[in-house]
N, C-alpha and C. Protein backbone atom coordinates (compact mmCIF):
# COMPACT_ATOMS: atom_id res chain seq x y z
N UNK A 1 4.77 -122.82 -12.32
CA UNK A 1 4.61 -122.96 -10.91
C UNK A 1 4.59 -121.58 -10.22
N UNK A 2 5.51 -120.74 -10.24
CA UNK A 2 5.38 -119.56 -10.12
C UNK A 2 4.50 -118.48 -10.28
N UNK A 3 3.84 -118.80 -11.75
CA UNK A 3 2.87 -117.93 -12.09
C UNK A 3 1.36 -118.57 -11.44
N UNK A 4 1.49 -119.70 -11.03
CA UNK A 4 0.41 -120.61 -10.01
C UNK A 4 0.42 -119.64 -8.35
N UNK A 5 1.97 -119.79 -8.08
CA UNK A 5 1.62 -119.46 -6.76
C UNK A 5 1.01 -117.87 -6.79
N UNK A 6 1.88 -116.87 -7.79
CA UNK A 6 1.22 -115.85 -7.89
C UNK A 6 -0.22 -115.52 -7.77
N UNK A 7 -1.11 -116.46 -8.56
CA UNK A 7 -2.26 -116.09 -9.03
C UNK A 7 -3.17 -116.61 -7.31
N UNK A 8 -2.60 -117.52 -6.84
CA UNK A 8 -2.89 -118.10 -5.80
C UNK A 8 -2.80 -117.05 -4.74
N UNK A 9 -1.46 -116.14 -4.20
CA UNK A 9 -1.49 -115.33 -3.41
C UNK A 9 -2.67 -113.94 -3.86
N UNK A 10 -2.81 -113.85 -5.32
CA UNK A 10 -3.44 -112.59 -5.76
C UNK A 10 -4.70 -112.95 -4.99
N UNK A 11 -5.10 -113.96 -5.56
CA UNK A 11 -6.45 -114.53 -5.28
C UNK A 11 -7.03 -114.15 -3.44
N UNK A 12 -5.43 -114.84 -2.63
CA UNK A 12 -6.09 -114.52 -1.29
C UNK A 12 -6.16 -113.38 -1.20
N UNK A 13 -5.46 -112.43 -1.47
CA UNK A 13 -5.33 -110.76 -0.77
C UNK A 13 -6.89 -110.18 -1.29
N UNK A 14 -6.77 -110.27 -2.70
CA UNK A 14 -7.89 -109.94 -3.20
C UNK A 14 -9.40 -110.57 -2.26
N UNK A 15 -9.38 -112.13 -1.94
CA UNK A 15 -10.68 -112.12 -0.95
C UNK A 15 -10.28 -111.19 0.54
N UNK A 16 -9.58 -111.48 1.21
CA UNK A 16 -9.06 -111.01 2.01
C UNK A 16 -9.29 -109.34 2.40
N UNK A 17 -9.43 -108.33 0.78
CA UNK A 17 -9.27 -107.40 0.78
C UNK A 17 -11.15 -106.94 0.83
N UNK A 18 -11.74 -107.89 0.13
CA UNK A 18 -13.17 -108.34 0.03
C UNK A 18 -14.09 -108.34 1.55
N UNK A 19 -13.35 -109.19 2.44
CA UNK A 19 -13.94 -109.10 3.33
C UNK A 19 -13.74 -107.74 4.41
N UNK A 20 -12.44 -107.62 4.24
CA UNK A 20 -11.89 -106.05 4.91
C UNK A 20 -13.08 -105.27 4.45
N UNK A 21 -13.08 -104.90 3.39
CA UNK A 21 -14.43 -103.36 2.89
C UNK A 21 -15.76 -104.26 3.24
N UNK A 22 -16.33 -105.34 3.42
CA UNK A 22 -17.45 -105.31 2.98
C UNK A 22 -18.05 -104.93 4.72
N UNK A 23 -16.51 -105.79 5.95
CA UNK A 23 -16.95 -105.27 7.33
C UNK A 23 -17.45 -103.88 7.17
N UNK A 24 -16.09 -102.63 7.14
CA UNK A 24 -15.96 -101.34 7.02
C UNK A 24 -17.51 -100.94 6.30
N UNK A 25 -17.96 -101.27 4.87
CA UNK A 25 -19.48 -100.91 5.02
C UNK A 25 -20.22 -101.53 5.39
N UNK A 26 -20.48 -102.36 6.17
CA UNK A 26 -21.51 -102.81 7.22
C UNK A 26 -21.13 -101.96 8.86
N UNK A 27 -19.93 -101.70 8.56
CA UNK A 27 -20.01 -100.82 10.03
C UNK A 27 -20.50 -99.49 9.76
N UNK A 28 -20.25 -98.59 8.82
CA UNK A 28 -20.51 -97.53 8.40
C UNK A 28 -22.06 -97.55 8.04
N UNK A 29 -22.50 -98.58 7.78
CA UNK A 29 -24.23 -98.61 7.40
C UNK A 29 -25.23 -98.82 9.24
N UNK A 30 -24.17 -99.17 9.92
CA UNK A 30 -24.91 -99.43 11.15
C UNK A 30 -24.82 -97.70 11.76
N UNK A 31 -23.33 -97.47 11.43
CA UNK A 31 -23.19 -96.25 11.98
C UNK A 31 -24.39 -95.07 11.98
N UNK A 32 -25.00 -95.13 10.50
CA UNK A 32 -25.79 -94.20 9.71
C UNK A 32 -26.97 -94.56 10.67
N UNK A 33 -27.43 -96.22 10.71
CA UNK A 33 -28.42 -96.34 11.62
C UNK A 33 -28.57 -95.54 12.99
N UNK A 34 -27.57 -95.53 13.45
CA UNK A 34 -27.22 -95.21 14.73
C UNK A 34 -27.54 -93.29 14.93
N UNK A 35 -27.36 -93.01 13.97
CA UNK A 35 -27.24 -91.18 13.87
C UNK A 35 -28.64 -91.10 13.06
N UNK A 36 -29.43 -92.14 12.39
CA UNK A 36 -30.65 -91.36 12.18
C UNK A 36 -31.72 -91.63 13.80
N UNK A 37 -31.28 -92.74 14.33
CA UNK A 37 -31.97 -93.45 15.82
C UNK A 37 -31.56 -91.98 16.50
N UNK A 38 -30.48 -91.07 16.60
CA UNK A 38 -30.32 -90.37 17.46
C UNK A 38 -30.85 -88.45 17.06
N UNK A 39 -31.53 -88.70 15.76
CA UNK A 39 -31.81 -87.90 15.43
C UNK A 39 -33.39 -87.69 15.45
N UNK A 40 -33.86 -89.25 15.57
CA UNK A 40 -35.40 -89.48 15.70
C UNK A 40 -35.48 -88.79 17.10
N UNK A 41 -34.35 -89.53 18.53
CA UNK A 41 -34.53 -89.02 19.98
C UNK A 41 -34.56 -87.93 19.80
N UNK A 42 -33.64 -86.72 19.07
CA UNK A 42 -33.60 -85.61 19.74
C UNK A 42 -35.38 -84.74 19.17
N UNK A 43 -35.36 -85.14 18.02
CA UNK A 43 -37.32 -84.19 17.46
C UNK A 43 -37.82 -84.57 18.19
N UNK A 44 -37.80 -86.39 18.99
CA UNK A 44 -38.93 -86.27 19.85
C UNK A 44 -38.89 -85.63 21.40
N UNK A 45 -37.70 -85.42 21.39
CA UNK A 45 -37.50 -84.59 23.26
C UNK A 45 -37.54 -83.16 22.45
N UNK A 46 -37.37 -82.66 21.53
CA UNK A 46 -37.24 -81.22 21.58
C UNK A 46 -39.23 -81.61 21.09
N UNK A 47 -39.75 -81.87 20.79
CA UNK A 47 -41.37 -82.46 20.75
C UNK A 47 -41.90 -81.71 22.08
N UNK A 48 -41.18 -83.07 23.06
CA UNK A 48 -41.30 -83.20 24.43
C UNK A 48 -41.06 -81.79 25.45
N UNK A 49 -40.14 -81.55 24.69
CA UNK A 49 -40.35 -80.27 25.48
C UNK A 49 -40.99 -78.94 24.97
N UNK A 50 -41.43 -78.55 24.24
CA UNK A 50 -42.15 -77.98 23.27
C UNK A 50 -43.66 -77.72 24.22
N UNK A 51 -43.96 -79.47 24.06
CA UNK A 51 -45.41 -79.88 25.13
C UNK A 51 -45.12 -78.98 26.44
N UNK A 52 -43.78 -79.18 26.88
CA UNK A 52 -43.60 -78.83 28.29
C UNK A 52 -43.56 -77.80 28.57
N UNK A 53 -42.88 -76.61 28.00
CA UNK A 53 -43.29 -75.53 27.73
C UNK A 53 -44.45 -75.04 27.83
N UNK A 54 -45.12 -75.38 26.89
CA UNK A 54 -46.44 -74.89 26.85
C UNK A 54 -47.44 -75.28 27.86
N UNK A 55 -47.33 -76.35 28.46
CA UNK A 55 -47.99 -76.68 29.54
C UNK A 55 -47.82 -75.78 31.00
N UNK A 56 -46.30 -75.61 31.15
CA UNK A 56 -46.06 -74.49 31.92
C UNK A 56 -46.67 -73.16 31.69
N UNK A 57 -46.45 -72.92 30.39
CA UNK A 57 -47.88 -71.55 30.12
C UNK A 57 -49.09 -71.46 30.81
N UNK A 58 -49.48 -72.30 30.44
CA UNK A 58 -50.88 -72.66 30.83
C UNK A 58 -50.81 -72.48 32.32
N UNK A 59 -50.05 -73.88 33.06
CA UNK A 59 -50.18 -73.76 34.56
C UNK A 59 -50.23 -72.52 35.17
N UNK A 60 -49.57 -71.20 34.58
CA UNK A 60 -49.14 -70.05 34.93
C UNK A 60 -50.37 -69.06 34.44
N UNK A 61 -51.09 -69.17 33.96
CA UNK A 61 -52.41 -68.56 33.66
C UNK A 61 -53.24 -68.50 35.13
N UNK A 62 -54.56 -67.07 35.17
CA UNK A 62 -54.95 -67.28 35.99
C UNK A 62 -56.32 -67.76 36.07
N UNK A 63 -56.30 -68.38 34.60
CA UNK A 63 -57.72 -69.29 34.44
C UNK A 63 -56.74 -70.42 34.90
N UNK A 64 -56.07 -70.92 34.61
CA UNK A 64 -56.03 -72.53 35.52
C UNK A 64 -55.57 -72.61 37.38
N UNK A 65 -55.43 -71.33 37.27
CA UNK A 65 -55.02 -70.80 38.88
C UNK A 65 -56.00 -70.64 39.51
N UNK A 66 -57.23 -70.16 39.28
CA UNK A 66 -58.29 -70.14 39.72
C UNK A 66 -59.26 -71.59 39.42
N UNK A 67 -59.13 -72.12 38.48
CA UNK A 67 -59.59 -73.34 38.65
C UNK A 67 -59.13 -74.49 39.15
N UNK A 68 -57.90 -74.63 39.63
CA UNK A 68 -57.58 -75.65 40.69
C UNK A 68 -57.55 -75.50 42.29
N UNK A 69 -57.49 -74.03 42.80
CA UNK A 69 -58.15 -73.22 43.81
C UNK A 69 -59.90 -74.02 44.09
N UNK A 70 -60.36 -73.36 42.99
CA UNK A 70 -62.00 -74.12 42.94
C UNK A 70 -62.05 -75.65 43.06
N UNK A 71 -61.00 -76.50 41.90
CA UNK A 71 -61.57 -77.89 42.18
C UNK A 71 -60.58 -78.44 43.43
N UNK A 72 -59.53 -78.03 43.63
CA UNK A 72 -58.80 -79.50 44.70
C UNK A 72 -59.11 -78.17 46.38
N UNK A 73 -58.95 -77.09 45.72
CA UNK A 73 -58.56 -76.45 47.73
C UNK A 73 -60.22 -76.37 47.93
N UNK A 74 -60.91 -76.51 46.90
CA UNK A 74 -62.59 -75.95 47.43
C UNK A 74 -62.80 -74.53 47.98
N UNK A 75 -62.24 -73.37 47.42
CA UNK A 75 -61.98 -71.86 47.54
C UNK A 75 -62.97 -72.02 46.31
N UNK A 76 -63.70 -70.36 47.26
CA UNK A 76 -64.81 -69.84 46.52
C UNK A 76 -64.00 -67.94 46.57
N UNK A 77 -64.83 -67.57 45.47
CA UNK A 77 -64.94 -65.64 45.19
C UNK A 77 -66.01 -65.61 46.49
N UNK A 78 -65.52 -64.23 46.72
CA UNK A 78 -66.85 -63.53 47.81
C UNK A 78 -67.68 -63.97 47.91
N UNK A 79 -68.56 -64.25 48.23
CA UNK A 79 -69.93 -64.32 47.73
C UNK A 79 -70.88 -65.47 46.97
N UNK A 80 -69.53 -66.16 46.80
CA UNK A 80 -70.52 -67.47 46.13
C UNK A 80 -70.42 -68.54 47.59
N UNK A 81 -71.35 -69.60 47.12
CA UNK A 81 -71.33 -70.67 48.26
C UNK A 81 -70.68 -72.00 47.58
N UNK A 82 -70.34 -73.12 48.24
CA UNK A 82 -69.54 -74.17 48.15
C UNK A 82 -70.85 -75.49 48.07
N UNK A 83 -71.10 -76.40 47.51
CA UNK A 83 -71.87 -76.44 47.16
C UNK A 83 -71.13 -78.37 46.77
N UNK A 84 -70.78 -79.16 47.92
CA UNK A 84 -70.11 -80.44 48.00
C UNK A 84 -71.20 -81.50 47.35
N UNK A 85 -71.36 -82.12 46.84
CA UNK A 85 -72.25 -83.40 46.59
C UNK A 85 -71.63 -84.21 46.82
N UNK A 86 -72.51 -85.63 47.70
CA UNK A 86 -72.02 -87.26 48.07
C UNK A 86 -71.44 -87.54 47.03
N UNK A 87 -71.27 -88.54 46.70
CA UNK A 87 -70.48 -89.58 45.64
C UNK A 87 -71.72 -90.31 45.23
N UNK A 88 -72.75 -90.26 46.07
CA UNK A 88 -73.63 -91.83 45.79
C UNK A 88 -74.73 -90.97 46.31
N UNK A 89 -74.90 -90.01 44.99
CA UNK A 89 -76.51 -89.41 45.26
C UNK A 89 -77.41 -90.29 44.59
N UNK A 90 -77.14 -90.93 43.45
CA UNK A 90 -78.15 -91.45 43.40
C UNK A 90 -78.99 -92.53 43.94
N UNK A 91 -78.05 -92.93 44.95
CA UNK A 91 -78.39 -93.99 45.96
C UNK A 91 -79.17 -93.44 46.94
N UNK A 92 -78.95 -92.42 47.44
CA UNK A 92 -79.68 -91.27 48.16
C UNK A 92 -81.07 -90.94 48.35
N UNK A 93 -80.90 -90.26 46.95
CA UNK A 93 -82.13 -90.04 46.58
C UNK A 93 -83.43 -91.55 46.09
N UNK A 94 -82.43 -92.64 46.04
CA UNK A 94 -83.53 -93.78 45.83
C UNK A 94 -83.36 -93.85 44.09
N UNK A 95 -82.62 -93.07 43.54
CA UNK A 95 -82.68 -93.37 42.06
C UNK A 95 -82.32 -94.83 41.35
N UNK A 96 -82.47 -95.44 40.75
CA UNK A 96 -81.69 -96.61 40.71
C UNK A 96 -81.81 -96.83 38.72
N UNK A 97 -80.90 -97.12 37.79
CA UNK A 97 -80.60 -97.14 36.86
C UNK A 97 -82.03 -98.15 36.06
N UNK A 98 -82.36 -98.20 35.07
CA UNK A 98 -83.41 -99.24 34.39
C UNK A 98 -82.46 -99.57 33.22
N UNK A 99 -82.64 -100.91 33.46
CA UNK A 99 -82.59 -101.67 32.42
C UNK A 99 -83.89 -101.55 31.25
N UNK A 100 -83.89 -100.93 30.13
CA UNK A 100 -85.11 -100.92 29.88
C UNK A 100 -85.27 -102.31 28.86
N UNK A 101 -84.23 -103.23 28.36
CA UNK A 101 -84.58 -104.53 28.06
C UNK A 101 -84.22 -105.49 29.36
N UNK A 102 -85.46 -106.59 29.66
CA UNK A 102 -85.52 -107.65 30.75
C UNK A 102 -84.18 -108.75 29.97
N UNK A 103 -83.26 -109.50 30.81
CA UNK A 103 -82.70 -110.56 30.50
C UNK A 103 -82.87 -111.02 29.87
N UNK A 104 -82.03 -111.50 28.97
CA UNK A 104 -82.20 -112.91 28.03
C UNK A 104 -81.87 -114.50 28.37
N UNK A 105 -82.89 -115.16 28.36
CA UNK A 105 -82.83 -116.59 29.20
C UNK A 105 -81.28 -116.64 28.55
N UNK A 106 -80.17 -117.99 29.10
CA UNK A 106 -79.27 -118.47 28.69
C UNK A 106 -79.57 -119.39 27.40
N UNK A 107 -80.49 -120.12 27.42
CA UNK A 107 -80.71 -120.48 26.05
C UNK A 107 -80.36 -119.88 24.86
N UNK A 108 -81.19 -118.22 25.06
CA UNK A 108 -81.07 -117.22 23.85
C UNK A 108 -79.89 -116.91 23.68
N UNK A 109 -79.15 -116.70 24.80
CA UNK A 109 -77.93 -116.50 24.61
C UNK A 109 -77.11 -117.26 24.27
N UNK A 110 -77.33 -118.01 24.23
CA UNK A 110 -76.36 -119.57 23.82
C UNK A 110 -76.37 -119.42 21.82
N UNK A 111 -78.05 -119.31 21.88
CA UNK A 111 -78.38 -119.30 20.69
C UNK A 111 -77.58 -117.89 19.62
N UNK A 112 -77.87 -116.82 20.09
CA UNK A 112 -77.04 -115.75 19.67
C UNK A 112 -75.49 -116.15 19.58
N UNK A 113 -74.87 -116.45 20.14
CA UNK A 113 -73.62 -116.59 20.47
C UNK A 113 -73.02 -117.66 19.25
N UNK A 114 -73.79 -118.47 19.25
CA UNK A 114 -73.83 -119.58 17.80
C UNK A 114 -74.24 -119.61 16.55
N UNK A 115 -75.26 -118.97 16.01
CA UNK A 115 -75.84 -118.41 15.24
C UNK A 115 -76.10 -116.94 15.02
């Protein structure tokens, strides 16, 4: 009887002790998740800023300084002229786009569409 209850208490501690470690590495395996997720964020912001950096280069150049002068303020050098076009020249001028194939009855198209 004794050596019953023994084997009986071994038995619980031992599951008991089973479920204790198997939490502890499932927490420790999430943990790992957790620190490679935060290691993916940081390459992609140090990425991110990398881009940003360098984009500030650029902005600071006086080729893109002079070309946003030219396209949004409409500033010209000495001597050149400004030189605005409509939106809808080709309406203007009477141009109008060709279709150079005519419609296809709905039939054909029916037919294409099925076959």
């Amino acid at each position: 009887m004794r050596k019953r209850l023994f084997q009986i208490i071994s038995i619980t501690i031992g599951i008991g002790l089973i479920i204790k470690l198997s939490g502890d590495i499932l927490r420790l395996l999430k943990a790992g998740d957790k620190v490679k997720l935060a290691e993916k964020r940081v390459w992609m912001l140090e990425k991110e800023k990398k881009d940003l950096l360098e984009k500030r280069q650029y902005y600071q150049t006086p080729e893109f300084i002079e070309e946003e002068a030219r396209n949004k303020l409409n500033m010209a050098r000495p001597g050149e002229t400004i030189v605005i076009l409509p939106p809808n020249l080709e309406e203007i001028l009477g141009k109008q786009k060709q279709n150079s194939f005519p419609p296809l009855p709905n039939w054909k198209k029916w037919w294409k569409l099925f076959f």
